[in-house]
Protein backbone atom coordinates (compact mmCIF):
# COMPACT_ATOMS: atom_id res chain seq x y z
CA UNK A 1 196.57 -11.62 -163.55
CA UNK A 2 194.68 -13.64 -166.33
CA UNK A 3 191.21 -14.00 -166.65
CA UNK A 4 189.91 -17.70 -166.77
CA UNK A 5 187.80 -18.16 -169.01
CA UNK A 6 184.08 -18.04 -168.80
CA UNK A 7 182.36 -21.41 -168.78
CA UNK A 8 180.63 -22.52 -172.08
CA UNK A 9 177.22 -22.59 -170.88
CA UNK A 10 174.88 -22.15 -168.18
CA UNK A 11 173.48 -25.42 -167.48
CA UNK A 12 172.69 -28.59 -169.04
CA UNK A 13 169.06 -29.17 -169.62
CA UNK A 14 168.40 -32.50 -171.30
CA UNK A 15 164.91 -31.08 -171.85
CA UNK A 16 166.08 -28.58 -174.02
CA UNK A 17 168.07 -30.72 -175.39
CA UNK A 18 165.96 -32.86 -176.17
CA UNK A 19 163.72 -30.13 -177.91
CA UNK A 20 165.93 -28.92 -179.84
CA UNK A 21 167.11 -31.94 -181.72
CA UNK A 22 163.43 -32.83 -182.07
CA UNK A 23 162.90 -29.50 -183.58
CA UNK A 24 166.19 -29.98 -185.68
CA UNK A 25 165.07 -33.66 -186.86
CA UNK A 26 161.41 -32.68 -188.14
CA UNK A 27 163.14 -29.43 -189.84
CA UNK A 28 164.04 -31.40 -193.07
CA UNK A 29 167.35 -30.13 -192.88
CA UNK A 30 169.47 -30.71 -189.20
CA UNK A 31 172.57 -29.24 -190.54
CA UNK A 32 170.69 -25.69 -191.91
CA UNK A 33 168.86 -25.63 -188.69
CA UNK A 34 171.92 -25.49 -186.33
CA UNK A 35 173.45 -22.86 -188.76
CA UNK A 36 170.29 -20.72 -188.28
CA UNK A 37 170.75 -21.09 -184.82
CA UNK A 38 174.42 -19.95 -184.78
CA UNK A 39 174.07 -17.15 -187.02
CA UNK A 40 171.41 -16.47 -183.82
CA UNK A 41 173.98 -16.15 -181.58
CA UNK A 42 176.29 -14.20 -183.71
CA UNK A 43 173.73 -11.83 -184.20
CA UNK A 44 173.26 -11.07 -180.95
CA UNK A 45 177.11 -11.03 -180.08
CA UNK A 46 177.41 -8.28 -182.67
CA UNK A 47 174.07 -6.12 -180.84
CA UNK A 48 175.34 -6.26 -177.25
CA UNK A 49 179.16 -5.56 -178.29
CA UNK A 50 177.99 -2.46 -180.08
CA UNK A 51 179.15 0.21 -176.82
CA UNK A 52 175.46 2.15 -177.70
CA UNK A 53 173.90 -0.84 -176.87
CA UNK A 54 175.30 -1.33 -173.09
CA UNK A 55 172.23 -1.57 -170.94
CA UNK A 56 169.67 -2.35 -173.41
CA UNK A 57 167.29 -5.36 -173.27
CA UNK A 58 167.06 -6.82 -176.78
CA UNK A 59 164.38 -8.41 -177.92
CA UNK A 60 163.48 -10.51 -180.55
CA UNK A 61 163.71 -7.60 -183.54
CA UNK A 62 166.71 -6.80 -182.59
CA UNK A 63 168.47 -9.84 -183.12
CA UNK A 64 168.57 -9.82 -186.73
CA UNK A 65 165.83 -10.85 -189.20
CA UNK A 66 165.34 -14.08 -188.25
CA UNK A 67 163.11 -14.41 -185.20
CA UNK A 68 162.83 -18.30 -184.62
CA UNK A 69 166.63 -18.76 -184.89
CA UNK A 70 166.81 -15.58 -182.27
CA UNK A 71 163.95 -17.42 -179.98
CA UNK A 72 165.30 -20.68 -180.29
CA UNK A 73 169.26 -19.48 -179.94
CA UNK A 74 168.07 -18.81 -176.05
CA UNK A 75 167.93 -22.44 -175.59
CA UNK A 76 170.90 -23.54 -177.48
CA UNK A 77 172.92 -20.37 -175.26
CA UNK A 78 171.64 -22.42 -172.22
CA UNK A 79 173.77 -25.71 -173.14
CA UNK A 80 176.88 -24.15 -175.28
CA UNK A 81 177.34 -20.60 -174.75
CA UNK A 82 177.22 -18.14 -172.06
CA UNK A 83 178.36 -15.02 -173.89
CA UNK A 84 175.21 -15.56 -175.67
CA UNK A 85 172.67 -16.44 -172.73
CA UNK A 86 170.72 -13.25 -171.90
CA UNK A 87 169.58 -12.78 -168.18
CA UNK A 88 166.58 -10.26 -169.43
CA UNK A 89 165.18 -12.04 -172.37
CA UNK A 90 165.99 -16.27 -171.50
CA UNK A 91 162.78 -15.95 -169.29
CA UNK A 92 160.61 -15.20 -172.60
CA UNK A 93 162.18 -18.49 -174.44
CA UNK A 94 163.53 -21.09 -172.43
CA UNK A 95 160.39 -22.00 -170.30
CA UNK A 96 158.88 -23.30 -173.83
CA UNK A 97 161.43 -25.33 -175.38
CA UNK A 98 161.83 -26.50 -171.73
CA UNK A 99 158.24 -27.79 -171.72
CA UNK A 100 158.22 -28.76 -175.36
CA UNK A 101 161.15 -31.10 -174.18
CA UNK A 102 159.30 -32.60 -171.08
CA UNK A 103 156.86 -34.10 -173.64
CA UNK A 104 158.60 -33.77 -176.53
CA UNK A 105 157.82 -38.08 -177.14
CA UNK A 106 153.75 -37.74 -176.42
CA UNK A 107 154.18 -34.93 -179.13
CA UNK A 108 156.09 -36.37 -181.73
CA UNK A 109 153.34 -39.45 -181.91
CA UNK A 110 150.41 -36.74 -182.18
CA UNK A 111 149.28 -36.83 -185.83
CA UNK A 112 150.37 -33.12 -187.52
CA UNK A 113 152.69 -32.03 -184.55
CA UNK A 114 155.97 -32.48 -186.92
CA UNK A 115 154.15 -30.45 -189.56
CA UNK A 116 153.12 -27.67 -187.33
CA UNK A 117 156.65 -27.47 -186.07
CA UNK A 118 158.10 -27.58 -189.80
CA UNK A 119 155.87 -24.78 -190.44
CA UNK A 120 157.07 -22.41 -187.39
CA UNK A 121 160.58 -23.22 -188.27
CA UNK A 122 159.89 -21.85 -192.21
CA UNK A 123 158.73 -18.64 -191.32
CA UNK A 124 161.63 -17.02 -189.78
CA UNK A 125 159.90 -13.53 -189.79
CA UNK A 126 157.00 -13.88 -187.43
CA UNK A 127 157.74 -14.50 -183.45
CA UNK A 128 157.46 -18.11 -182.88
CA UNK A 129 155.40 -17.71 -179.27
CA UNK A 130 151.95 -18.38 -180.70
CA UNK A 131 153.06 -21.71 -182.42
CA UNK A 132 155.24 -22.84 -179.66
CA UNK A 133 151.70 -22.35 -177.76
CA UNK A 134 150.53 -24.75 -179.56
CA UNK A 135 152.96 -27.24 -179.92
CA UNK A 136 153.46 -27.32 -176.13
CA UNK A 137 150.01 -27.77 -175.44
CA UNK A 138 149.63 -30.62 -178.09
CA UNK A 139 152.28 -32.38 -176.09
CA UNK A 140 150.39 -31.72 -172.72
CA UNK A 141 147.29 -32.96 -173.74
CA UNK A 142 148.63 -36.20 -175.38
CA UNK A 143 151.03 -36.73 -172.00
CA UNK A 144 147.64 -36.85 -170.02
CA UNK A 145 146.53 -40.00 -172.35
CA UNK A 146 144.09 -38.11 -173.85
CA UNK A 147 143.92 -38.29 -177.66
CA UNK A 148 144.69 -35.22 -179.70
CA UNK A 149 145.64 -34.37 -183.51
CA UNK A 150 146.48 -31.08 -185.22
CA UNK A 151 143.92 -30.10 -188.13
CA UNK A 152 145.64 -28.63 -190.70
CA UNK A 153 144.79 -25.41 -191.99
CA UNK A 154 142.95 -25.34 -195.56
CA UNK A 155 144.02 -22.04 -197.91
CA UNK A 156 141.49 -19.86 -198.87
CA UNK A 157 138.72 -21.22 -196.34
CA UNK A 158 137.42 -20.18 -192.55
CA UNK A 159 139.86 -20.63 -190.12
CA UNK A 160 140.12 -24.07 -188.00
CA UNK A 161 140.94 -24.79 -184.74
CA UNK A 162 144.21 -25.96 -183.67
CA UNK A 163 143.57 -29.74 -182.29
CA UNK A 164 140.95 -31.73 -182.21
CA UNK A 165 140.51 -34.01 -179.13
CA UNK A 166 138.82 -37.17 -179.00
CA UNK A 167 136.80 -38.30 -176.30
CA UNK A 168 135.48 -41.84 -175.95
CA UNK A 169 131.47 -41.69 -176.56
CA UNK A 170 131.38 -38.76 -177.97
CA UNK A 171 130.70 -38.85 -181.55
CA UNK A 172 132.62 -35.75 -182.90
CA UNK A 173 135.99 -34.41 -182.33
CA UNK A 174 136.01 -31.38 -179.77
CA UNK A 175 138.07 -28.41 -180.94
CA UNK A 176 140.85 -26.87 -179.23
CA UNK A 177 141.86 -23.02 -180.04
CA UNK A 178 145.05 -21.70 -178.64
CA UNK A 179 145.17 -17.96 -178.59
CA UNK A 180 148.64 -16.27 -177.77
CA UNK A 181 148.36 -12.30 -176.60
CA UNK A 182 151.46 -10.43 -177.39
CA UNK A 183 152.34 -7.11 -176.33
CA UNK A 184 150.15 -4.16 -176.78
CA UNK A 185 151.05 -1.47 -179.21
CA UNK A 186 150.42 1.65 -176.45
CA UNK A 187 152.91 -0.46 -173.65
CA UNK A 188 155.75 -0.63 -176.67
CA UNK A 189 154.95 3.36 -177.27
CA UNK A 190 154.84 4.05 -173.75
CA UNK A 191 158.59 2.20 -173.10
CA UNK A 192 159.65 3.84 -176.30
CA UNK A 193 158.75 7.20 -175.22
CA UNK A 194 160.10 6.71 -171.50
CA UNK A 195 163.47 6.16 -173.11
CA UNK A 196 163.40 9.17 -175.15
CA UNK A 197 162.83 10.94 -171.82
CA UNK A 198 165.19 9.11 -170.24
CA UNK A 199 168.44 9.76 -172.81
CA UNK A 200 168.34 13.60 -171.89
CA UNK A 201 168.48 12.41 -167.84
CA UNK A 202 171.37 10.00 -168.84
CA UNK A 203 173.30 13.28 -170.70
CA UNK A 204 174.00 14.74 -167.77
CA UNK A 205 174.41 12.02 -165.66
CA UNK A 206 177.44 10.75 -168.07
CA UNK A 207 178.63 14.45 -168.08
CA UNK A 208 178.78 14.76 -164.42
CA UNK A 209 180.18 11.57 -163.17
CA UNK A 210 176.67 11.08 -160.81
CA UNK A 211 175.67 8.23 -158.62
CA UNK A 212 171.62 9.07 -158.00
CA UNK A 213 168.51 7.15 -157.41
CA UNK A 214 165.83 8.85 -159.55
CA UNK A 215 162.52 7.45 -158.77
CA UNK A 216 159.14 8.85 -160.77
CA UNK A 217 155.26 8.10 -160.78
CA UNK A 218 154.00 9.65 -163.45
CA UNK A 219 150.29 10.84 -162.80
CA UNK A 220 149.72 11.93 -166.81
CA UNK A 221 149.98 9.53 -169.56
CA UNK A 222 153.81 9.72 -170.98
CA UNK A 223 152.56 11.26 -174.31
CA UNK A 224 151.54 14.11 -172.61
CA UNK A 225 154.83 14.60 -170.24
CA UNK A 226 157.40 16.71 -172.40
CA UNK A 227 160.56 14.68 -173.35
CA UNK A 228 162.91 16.94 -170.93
CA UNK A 229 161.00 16.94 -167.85
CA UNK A 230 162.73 14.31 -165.90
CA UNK A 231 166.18 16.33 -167.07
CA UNK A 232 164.72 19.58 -166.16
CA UNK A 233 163.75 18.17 -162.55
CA UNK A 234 167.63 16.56 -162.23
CA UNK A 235 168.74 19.82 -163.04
CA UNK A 236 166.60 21.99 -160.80
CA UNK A 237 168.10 19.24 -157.97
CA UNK A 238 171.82 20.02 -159.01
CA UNK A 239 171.32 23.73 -159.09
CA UNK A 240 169.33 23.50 -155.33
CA UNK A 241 171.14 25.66 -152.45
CA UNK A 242 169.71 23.29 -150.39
CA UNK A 243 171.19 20.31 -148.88
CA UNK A 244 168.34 17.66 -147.71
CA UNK A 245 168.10 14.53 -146.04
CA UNK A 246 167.35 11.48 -147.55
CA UNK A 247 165.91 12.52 -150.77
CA UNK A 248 164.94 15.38 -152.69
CA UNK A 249 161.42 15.41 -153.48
CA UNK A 250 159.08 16.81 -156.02
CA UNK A 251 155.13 16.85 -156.70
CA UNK A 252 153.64 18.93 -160.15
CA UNK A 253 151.18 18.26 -162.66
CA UNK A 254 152.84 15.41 -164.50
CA UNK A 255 153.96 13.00 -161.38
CA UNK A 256 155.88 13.10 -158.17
CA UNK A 257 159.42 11.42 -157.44
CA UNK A 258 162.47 12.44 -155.29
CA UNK A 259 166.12 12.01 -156.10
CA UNK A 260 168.88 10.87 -153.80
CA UNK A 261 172.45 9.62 -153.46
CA UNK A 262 172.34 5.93 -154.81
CA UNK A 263 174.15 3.31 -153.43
CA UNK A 264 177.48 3.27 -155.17
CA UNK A 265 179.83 1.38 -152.05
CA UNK A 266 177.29 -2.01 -152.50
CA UNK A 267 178.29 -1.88 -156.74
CA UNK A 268 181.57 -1.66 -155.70
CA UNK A 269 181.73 -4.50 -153.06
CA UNK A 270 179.99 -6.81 -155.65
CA UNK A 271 182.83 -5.62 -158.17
CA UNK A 272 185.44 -6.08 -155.59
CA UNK A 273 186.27 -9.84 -157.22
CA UNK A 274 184.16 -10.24 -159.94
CA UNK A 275 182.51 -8.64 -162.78
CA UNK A 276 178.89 -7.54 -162.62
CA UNK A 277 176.01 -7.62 -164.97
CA UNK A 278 174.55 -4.35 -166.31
CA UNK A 279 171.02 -5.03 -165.74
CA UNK A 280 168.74 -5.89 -163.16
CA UNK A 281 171.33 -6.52 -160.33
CA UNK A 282 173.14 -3.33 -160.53
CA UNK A 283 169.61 -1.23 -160.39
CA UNK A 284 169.08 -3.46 -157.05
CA UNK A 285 172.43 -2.16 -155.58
CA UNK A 286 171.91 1.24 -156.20
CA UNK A 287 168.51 1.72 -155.54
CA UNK A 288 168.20 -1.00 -152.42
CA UNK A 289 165.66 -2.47 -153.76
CA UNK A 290 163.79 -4.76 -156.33
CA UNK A 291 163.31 -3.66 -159.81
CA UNK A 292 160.33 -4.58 -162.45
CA UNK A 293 162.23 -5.98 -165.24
CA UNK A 294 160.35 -2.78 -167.59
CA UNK A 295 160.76 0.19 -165.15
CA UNK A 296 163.98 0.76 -164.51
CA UNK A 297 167.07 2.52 -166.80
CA UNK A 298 171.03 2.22 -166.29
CA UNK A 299 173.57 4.77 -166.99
CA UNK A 300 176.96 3.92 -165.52
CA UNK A 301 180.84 5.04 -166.40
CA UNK A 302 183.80 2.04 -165.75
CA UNK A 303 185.82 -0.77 -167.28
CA UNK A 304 183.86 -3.61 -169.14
CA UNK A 305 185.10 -7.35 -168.20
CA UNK A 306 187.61 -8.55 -171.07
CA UNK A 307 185.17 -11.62 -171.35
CA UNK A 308 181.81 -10.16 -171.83
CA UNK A 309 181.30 -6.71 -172.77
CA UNK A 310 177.77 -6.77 -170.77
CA UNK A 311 178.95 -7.05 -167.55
CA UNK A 312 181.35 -3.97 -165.87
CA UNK A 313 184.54 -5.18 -164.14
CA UNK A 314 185.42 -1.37 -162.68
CA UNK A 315 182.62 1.31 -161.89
CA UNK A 316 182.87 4.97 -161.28
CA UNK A 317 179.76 5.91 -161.00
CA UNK A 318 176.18 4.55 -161.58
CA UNK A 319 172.87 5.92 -161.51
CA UNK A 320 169.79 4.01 -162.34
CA UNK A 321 165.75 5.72 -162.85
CA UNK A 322 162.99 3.15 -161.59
CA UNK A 323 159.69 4.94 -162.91
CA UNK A 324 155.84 3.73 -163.16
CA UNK A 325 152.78 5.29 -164.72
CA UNK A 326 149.76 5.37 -163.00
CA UNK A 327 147.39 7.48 -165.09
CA UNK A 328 144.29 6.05 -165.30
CA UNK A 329 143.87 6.50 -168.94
CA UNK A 330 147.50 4.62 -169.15
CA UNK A 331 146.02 1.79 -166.94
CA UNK A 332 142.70 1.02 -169.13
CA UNK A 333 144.71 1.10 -172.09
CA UNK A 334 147.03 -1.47 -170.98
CA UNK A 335 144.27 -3.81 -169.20
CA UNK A 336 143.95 -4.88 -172.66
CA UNK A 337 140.31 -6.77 -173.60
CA UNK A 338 139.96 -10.45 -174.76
CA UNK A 339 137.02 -9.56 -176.19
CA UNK A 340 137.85 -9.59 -179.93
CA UNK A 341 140.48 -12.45 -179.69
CA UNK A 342 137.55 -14.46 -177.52
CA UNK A 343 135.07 -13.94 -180.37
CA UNK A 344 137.77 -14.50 -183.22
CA UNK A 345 138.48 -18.55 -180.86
CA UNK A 346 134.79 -19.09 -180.60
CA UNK A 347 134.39 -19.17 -184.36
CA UNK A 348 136.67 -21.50 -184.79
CA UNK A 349 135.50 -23.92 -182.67
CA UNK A 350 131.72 -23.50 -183.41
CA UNK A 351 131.90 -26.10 -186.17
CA UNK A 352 132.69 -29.00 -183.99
CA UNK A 353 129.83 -28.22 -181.54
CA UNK A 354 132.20 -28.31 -178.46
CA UNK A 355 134.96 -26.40 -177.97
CA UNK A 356 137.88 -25.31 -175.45
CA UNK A 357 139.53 -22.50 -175.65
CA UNK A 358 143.00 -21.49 -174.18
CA UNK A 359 143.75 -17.75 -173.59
CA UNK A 360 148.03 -16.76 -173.00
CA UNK A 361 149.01 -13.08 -172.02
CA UNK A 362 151.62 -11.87 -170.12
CA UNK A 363 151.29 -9.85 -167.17
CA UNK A 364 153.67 -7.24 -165.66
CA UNK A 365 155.21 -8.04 -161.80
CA UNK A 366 153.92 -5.05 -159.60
CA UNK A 367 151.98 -2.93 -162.04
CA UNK A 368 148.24 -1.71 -161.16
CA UNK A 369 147.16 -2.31 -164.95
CA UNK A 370 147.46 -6.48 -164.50
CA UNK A 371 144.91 -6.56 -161.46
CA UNK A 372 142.66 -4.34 -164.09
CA UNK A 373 143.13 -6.50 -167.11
CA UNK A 374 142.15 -9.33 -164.92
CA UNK A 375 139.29 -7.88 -164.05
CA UNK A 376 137.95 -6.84 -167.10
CA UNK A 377 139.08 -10.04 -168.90
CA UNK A 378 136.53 -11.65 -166.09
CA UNK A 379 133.49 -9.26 -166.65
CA UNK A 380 134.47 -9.99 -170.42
CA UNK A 381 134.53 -13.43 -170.29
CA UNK A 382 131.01 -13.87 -168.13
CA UNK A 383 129.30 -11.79 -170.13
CA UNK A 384 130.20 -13.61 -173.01
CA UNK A 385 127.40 -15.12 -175.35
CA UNK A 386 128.55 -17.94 -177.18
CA UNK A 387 127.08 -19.74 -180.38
CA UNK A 388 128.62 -22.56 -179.61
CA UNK A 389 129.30 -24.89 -176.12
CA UNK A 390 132.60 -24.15 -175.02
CA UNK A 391 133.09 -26.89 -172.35
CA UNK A 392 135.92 -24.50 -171.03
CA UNK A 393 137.58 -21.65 -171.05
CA UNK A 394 141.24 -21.04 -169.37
CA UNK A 395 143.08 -17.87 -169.60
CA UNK A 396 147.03 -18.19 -168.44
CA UNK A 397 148.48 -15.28 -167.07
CA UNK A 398 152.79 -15.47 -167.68
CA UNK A 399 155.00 -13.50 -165.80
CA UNK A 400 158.53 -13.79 -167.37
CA UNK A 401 161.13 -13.28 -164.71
CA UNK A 402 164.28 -11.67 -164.32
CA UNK A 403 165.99 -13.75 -161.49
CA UNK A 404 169.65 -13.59 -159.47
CA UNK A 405 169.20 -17.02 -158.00
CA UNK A 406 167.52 -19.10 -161.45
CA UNK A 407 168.89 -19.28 -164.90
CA UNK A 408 164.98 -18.49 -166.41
CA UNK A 409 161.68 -18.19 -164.36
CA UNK A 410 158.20 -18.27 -165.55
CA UNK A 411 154.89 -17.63 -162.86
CA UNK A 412 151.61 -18.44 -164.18
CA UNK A 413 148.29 -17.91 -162.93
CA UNK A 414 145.53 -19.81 -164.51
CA UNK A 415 141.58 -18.54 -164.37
CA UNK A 416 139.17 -21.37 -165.54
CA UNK A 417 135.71 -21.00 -166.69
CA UNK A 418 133.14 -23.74 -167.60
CA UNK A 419 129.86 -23.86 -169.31
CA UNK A 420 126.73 -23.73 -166.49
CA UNK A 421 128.26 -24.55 -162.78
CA UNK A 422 130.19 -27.42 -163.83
CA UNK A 423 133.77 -28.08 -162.30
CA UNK A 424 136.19 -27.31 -164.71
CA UNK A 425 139.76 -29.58 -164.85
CA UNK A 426 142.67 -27.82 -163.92
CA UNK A 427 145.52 -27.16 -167.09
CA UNK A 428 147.98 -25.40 -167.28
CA UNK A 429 151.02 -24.73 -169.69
CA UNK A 430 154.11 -25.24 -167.37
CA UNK A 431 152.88 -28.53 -165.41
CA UNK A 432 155.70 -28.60 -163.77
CA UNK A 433 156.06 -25.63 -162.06
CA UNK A 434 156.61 -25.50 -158.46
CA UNK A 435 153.04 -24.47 -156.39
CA UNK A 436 153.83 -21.52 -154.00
CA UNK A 437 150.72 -22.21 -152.10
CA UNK A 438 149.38 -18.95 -151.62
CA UNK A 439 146.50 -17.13 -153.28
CA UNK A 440 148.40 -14.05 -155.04
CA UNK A 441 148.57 -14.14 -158.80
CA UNK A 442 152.16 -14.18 -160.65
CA UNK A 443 152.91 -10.32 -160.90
CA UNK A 444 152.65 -10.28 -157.12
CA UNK A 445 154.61 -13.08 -156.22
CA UNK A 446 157.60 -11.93 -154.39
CA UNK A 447 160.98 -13.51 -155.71
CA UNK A 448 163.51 -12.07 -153.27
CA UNK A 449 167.50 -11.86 -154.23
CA UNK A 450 170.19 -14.39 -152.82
CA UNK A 451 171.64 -13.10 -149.56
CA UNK A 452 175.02 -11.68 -150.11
């Protein structure tokens, strides 16, 4: 029987659309900037067609050297090209060039918006998320009426803040300073060295032919957990006499976990007719439950779909590892402090007289260490001195989703802070997203699959 073919894209967002060509127009050159953006998309045809790369998330680095084109290709992959869209990583880019699009008019009549984008666009080696923070926001403001302008930055002098917004009856400009937090370095060790850890687990589990559930809390930070214990432990379990039910369970001075038969039939009755993504669906199936997008590994045996080398048309066996670290010292290191980035925005808004700052992290779905950052990002924030009057203060919290039932999802959770008891305005970056009217933050919102 012959495959049809898979459609060109995933849907078609005239918001992205529209931000793109915008983006494309102020470029200088349209006709470079589309090539960029297709050499994006080879790039990453080329990474997930490699067979050593089955399973793996990529992210921006891995893409190829240029890091805009990558972030940007997301978008384009939306409207044109499906092979190229990835489930795992469209969450991180789309929800920006989606809201750069929504006010992508207000923006291009702010004074310096064109030039700020021109300037993201010309260095292709830094990760475009700070500017894009910026951009979007210059477009929010200026859709509320209110009147904003970039100030551009002067070589060889102190740093300025990114807008200046002008408010009727007040003499001087008030300054706007858009911080973007990215990653910390001890979360990208900690992932690194779980997948060291895990690639002796997934030996054996390719060697064997096995369909388990592995699931591990590790009680020591991973740096201290030697790189074959997890393989030792599925080991001990395959050499055991005994036959248990449900799991088989283990407690030392690293962590605690158990090990049982994973649910192979439910991949196979989602494979029956179609093909099936290796990511975030399959580690559902076979362990029966939801996933965070970072804890969780893949190794699987089967026949890829003809179409798309990521998704698995035939499986013989699957086994997936969810794991989580709850060492304390792991936890305070990743409930990272705004301290330093707070005092680096202040300064640049102290010239003006009155300033607002805007604070962006991301925060992980389900993981103890983004109720702690909150915290301390509070106590931080309060016991702040400031040289200058910052009229407010907003730090967005962004959980980046991996969804069955949306092409991208982005939660954000929004803590405001004003100068004495005043009321401070509500802002946030994605205006348009859908209130779930309850009281939890993002990372414990609960986005439950489709039913079958």
């Amino acid at each position: 029987m012959a495959l049809r073919p898979l459609p060109a894209g995933i849907e078609q967002d005239r918001d992205v659309e529209v931000a793109l060509h915008w983006l494309a127009s102020v470029s200088g050159d349209a006709p470079a900037f589309w090539r960029r953006i297709e050499g994006a998309q080879a790039h990453y045809r080329d990474f997930t067609a490699a067979p050593q790369n089955l399973g793996l998330d990529p992210d921006l680095p891995d893409l190829g050297p240029d890091l805009v084109a990558s972030f940007l290709a997301q978008a384009k992959s939306l409207l044109d090209s499906r092979r190229t869209y990835d489930i795992a990583f469209a969450s991180r880019c789309i929800p920006w060039i989606k809201q750069l699009g929504v006010n992508v008019n207000e923006l291009a009549r702010v004074d310096g918006a064109a030039e700020r984008a021109r300037r993201m666009l010309a260095d292709a080696s830094t990760a475009p998320d700070g500017p894009m923070l910026e951009l979007v926001m210059g477009g929010n403001y200026a859709a509320d009426g209110l009147e904003v302008k970039f100030v551009p930055e002067a070589p060889g002098q102190a740093k300025t803040p990114d807008l200046h917004l002008f408010v009727p009856g007040v003499a001087e400009p008030v300054a706007i300073e858009l911080k973007r937090l990215r990653q910390g370095q001890y979360e990208l060790e900690e992932r690194a060295r779980h997948r060291l850890i895990f690639r002796q687990v997934a030996a054996i589990i390719d060697a064997r032919r096995l369909s388990l559930h592995i699931d591990v809390t590790y009680t020591r930070e991973l740096k201290d957990v030697p790189e074959g214990y997890l393989a030792e432990r599925l080991s001990r379990f395959l050499a055991s006499p005994l036959v248990l039910p449900g799991a088989y369970p283990w407690r030392d001075e690293f962590g605690e976990g158990e090990i049982k038969p994973a649910n192979l039939p439910a991949v196979r009755a989602d494979t029956r007719s179609s093909s099936l993504y290796f990511g975030t669906k399959m580690a559902r199936l076979l362990s029966g439950r939801q996933v965070r997008e970072s804890g969780y590994h893949l190794a699987a045996g089967g026949e890829p779909d003809d179409r798309d080398p990521r998704f698995m048309d035939e499986v013989r066996y699957a086994s997936v590892v969810t794991w989580q670290c709850t060492a304390v010292e792991s936890i305070e290191k990743k409930a990272r402090h705004v301290k330093n980035r707070l005092v680096e925005a202040e300064r640049q808004v102290r010239s003006a007289g009155i300033g607002i700052i805007h604070l962006a992290m991301d925060a992980e779905v389900g993981c103890e260490s983004s109720d702690l950052r909150r915290e301390r990002n509070k106590r931080a924030i309060l016991e702040f001195k400031s040289e200058s009057l910052v009229a407010a203060l907003y730090v967005h919290y962004l959980v980046p989703r991996i969804s069955e039932a949306h092409s991208w999802l982005v939660d954000e959770t929004v803590d405001k802070f004003g100068a004495g008891h005043g009321e401070v305005t509500a802002m946030m970056i994605f205006e348009g997203s859908k209130p779930l009217n309850n009281d939890l933050p993002a990372w414990k919102q609960d986005v439950r699959a489709p039913k079958p």
